[in-house]
PDB file of N, CA and C in Angstrom:
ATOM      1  N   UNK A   1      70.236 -20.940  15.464  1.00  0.00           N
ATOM      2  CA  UNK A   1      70.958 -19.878  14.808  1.00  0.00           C
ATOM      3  C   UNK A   1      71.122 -18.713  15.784  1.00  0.00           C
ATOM      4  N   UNK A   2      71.935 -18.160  15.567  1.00  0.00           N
ATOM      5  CA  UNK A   2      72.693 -17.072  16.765  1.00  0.00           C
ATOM      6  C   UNK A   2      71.956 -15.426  16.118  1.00  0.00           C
ATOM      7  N   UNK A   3      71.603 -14.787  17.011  1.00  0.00           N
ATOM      8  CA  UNK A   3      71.076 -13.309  16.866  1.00  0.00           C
ATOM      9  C   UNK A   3      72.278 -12.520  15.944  1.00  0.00           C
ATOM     10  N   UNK A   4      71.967 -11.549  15.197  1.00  0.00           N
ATOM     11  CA  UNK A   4      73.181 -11.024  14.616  1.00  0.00           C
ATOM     12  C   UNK A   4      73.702  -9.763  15.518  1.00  0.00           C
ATOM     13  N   UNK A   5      74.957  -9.607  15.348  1.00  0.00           N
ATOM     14  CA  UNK A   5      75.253  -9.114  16.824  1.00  0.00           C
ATOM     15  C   UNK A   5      75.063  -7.285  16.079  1.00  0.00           C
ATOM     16  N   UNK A   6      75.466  -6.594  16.821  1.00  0.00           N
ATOM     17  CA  UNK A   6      75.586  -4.470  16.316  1.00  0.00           C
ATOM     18  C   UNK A   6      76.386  -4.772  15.397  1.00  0.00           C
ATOM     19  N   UNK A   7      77.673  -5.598  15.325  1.00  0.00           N
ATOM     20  CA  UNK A   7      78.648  -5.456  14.322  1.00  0.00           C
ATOM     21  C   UNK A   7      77.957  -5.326  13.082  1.00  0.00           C
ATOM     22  N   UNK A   8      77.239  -6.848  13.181  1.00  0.00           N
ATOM     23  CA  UNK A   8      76.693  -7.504  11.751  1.00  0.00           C
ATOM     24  C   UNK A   8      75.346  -6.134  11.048  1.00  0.00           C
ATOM     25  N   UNK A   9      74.918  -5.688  12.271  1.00  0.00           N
ATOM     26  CA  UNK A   9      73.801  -4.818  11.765  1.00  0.00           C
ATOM     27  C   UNK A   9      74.184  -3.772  11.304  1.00  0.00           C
ATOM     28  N   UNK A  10      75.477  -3.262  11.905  1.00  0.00           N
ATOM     29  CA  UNK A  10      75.769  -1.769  11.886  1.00  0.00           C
ATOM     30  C   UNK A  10      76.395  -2.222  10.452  1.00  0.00           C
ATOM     31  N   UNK A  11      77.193  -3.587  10.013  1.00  0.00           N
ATOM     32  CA  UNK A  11      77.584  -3.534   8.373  1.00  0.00           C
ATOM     33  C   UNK A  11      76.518  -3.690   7.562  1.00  0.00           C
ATOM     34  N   UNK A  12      75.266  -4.110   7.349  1.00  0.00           N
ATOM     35  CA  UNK A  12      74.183  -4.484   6.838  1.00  0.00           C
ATOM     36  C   UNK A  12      73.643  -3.104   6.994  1.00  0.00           C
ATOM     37  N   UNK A  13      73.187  -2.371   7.819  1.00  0.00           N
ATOM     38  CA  UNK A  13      72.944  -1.246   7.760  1.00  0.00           C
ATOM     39  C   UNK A  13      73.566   0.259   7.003  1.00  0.00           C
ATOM     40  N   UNK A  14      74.902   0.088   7.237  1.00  0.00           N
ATOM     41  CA  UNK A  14      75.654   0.873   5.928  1.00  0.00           C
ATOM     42  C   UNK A  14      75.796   0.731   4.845  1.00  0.00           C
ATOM     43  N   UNK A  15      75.897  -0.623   4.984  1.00  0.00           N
ATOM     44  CA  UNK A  15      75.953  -1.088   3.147  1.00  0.00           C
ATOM     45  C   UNK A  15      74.193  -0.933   2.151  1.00  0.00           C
ATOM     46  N   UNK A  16      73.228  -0.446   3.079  1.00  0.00           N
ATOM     47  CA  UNK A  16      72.392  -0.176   2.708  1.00  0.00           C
ATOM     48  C   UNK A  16      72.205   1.236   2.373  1.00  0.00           C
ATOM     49  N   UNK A  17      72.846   1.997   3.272  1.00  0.00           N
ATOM     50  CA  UNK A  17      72.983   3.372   2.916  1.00  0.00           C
ATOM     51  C   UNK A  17      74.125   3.417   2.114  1.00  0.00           C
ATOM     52  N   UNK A  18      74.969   3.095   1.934  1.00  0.00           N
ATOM     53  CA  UNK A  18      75.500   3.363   1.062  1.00  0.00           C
ATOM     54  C   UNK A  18      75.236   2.715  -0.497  1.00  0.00           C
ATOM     55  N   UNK A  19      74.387   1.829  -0.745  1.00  0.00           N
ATOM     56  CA  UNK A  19      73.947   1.438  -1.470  1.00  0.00           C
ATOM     57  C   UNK A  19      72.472   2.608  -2.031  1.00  0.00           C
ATOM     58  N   UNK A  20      71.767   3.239  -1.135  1.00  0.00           N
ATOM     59  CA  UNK A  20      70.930   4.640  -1.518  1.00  0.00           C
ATOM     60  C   UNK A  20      71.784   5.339  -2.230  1.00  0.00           C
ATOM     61  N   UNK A  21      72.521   5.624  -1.467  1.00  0.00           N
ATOM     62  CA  UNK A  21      73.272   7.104  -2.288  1.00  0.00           C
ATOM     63  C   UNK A  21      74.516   6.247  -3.587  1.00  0.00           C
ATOM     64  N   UNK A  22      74.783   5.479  -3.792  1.00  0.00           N
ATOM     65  CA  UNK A  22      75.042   5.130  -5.025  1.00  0.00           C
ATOM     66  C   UNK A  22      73.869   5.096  -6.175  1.00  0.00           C
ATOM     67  N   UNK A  23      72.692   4.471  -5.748  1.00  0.00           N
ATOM     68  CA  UNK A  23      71.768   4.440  -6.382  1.00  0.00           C
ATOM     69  C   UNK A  23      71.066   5.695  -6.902  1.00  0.00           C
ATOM     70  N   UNK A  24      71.199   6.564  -5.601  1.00  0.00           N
ATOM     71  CA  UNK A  24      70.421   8.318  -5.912  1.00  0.00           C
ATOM     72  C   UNK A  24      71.283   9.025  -6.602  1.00  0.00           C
ATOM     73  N   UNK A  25      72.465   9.005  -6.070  1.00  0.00           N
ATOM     74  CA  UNK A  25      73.370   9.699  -6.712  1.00  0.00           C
ATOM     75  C   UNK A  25      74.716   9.433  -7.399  1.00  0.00           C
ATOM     76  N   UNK A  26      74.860   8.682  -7.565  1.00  0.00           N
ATOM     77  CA  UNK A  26      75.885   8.422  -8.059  1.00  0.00           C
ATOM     78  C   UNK A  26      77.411   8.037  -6.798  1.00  0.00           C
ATOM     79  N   UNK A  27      78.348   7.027  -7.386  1.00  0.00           N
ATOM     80  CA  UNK A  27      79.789   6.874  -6.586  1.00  0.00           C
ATOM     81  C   UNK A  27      80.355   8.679  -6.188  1.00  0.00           C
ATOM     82  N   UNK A  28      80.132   9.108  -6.964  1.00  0.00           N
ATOM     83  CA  UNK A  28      80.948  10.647  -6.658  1.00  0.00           C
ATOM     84  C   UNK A  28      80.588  11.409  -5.334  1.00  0.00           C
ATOM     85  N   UNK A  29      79.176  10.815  -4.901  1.00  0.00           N
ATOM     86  CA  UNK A  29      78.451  11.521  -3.756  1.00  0.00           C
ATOM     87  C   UNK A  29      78.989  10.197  -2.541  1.00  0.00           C
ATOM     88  N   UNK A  30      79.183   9.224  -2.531  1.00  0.00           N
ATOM     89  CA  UNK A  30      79.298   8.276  -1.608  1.00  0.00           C
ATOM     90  C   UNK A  30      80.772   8.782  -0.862  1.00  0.00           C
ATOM     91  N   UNK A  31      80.865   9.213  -0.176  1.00  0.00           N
ATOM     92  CA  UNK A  31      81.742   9.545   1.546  1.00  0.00           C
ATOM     93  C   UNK A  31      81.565   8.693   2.653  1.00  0.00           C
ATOM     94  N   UNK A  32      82.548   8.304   3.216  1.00  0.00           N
ATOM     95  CA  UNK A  32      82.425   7.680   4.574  1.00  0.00           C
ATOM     96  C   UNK A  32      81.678   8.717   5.550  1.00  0.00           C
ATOM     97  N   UNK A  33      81.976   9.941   5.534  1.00  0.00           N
ATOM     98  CA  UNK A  33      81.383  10.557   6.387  1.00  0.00           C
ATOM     99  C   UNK A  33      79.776  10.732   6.012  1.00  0.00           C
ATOM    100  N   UNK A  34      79.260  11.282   4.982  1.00  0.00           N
ATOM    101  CA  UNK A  34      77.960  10.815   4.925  1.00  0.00           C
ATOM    102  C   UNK A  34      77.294   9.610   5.492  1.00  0.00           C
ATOM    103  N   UNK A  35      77.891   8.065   4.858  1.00  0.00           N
ATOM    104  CA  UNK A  35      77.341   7.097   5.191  1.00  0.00           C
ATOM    105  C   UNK A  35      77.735   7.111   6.902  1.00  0.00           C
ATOM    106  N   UNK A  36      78.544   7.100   7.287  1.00  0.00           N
ATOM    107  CA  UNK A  36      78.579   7.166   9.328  1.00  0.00           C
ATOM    108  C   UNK A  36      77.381   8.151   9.861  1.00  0.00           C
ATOM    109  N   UNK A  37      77.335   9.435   9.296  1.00  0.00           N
ATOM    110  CA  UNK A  37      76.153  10.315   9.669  1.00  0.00           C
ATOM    111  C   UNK A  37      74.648   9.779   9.590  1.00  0.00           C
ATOM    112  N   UNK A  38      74.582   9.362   8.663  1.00  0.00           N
ATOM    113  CA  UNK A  38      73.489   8.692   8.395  1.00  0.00           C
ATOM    114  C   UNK A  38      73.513   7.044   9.278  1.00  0.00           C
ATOM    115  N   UNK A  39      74.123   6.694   9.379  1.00  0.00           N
ATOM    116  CA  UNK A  39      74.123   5.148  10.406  1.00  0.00           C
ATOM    117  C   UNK A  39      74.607   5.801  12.087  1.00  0.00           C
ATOM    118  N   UNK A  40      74.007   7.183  11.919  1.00  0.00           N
ATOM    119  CA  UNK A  40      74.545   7.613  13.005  1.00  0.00           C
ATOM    120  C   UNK A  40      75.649   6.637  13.847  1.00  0.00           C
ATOM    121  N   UNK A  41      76.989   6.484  13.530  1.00  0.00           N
ATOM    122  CA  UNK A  41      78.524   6.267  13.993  1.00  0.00           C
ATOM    123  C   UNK A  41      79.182   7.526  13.132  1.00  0.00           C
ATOM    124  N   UNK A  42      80.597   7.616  14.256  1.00  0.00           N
ATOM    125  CA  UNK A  42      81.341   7.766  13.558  1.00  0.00           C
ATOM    126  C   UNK A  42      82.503   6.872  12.651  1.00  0.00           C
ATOM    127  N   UNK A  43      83.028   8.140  12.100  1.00  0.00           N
ATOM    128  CA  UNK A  43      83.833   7.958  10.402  1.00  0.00           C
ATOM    129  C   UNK A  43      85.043   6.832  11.145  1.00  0.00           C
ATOM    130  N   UNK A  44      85.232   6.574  12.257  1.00  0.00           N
ATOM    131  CA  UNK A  44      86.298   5.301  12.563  1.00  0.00           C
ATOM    132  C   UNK A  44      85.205   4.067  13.312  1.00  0.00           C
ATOM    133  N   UNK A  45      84.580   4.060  13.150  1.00  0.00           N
ATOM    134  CA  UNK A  45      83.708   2.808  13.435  1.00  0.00           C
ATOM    135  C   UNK A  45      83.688   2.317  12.030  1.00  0.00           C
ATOM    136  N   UNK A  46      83.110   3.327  11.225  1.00  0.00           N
ATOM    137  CA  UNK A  46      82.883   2.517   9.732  1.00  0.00           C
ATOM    138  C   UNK A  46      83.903   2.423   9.171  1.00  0.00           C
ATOM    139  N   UNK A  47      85.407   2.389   9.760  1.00  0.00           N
ATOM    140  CA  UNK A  47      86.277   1.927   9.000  1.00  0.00           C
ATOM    141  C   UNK A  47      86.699   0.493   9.866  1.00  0.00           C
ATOM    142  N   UNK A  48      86.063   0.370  10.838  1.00  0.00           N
ATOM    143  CA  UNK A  48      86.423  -0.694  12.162  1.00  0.00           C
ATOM    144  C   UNK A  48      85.308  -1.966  11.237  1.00  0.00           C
ATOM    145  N   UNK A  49      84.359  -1.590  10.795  1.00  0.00           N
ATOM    146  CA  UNK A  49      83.879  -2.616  10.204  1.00  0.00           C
ATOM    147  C   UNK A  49      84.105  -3.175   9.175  1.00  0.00           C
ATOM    148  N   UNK A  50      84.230  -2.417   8.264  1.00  0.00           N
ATOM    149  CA  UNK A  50      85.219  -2.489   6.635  1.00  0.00           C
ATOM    150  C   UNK A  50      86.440  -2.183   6.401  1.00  0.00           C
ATOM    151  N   UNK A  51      87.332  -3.026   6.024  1.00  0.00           N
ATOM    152  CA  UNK A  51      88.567  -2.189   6.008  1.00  0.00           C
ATOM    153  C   UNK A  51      88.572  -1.124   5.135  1.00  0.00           C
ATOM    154  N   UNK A  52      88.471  -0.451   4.234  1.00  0.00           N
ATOM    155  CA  UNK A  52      88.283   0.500   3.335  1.00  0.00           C
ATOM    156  C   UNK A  52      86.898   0.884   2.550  1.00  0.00           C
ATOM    157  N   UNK A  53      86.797   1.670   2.040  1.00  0.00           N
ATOM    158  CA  UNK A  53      85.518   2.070   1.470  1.00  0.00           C
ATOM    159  C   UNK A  53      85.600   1.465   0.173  1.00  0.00           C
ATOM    160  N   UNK A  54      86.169   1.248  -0.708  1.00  0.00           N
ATOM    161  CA  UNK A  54      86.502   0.102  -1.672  1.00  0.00           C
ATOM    162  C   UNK A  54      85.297  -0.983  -1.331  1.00  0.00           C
ATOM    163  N   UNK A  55      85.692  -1.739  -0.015  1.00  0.00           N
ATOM    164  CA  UNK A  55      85.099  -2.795   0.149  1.00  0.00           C
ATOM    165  C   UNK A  55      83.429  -2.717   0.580  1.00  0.00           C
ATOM    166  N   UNK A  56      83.339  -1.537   1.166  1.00  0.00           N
ATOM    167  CA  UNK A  56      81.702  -1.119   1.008  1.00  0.00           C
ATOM    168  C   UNK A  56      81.451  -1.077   0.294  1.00  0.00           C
ATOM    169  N   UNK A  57      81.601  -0.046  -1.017  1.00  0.00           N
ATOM    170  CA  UNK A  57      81.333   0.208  -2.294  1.00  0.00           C
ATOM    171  C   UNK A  57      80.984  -1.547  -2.886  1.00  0.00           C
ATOM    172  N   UNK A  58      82.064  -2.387  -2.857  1.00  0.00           N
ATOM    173  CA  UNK A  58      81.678  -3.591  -3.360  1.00  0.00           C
ATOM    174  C   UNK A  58      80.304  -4.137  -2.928  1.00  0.00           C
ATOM    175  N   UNK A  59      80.673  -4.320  -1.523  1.00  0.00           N
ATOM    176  CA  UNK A  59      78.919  -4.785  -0.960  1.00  0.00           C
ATOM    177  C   UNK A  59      77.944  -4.250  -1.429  1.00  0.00           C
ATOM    178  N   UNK A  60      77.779  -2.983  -1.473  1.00  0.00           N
ATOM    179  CA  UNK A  60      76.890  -2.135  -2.120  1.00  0.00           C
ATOM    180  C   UNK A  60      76.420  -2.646  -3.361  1.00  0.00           C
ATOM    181  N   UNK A  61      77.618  -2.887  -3.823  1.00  0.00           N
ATOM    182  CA  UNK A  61      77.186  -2.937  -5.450  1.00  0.00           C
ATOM    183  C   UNK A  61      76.794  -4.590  -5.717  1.00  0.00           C
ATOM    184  N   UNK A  62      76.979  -5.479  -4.718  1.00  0.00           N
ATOM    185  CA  UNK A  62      76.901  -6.422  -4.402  1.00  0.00           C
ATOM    186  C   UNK A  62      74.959  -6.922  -4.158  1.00  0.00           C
ATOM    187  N   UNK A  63      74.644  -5.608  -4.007  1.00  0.00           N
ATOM    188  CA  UNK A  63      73.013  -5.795  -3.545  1.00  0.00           C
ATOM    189  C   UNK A  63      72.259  -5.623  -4.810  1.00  0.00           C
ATOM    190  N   UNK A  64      73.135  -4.351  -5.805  1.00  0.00           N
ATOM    191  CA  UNK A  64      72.683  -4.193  -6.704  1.00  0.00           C
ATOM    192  C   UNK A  64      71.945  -5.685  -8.229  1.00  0.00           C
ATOM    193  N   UNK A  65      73.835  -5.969  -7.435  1.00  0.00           N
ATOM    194  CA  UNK A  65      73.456  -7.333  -8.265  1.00  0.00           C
ATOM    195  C   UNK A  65      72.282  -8.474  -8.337  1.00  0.00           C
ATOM    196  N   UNK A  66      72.232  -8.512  -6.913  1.00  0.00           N
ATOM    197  CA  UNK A  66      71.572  -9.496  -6.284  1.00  0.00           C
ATOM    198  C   UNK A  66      69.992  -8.723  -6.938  1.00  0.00           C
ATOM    199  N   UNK A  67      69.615  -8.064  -6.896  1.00  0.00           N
ATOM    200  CA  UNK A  67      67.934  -7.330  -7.506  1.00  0.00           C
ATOM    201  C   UNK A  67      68.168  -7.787  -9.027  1.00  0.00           C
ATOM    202  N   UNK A  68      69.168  -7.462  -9.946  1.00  0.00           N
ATOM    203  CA  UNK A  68      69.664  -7.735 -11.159  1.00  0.00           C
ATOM    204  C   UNK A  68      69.435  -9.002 -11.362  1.00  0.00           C
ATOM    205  N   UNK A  69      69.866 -10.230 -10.384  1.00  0.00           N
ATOM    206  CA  UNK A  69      69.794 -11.328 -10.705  1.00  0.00           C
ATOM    207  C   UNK A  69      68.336 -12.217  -9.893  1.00  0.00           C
ATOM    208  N   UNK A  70      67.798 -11.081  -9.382  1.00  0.00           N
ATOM    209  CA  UNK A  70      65.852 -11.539  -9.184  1.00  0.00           C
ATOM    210  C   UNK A  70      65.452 -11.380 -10.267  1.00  0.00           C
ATOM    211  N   UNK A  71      65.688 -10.086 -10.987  1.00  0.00           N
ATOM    212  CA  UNK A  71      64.974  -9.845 -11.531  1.00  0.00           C
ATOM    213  C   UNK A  71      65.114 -10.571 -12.929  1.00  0.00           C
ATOM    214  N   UNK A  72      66.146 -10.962 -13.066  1.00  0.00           N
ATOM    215  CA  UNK A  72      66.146 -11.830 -14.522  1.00  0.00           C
ATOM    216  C   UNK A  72      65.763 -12.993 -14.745  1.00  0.00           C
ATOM    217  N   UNK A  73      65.607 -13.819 -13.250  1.00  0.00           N
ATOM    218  CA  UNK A  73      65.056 -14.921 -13.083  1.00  0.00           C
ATOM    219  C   UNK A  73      63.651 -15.283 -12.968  1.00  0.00           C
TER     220      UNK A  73
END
């Protein structure tokens, strides 16, 4: 199996922060620029990895699920 490269980390890594601040605070607080500050990149890298914030937001909410569906099992 192959190492995961910055790409793969730097998306796994945002979608984690951005998955905090959905969780802490709500969608209304989630910004690209927050989440890049915090994954220290900038606000066009994290659009170089995702095409839109739409599709973070999904991943995000995508993790949520995944705890949702541990936990019911």
């Amino acid at each position: 199996m192959t190492e995961p490269t910055y790409r793969d980390n730097l998306r796994a890594s945002t979608r984690d922060i951005a998955h905090k601040i959905l969780t802490t605070n709500g969608l209304v607080e989630l910004q690209a620029r927050k989440v890049a500050t915090a994954a220290n990149c900038s606000v066009g890298t994290l659009y170089n990895i995702w095409r839109n914030l739409d599709e973070l937001i999904i991943a995000a909410n995508a993790v949520t699920l995944g705890q949702l569906g541990s936990t019911l099992t």
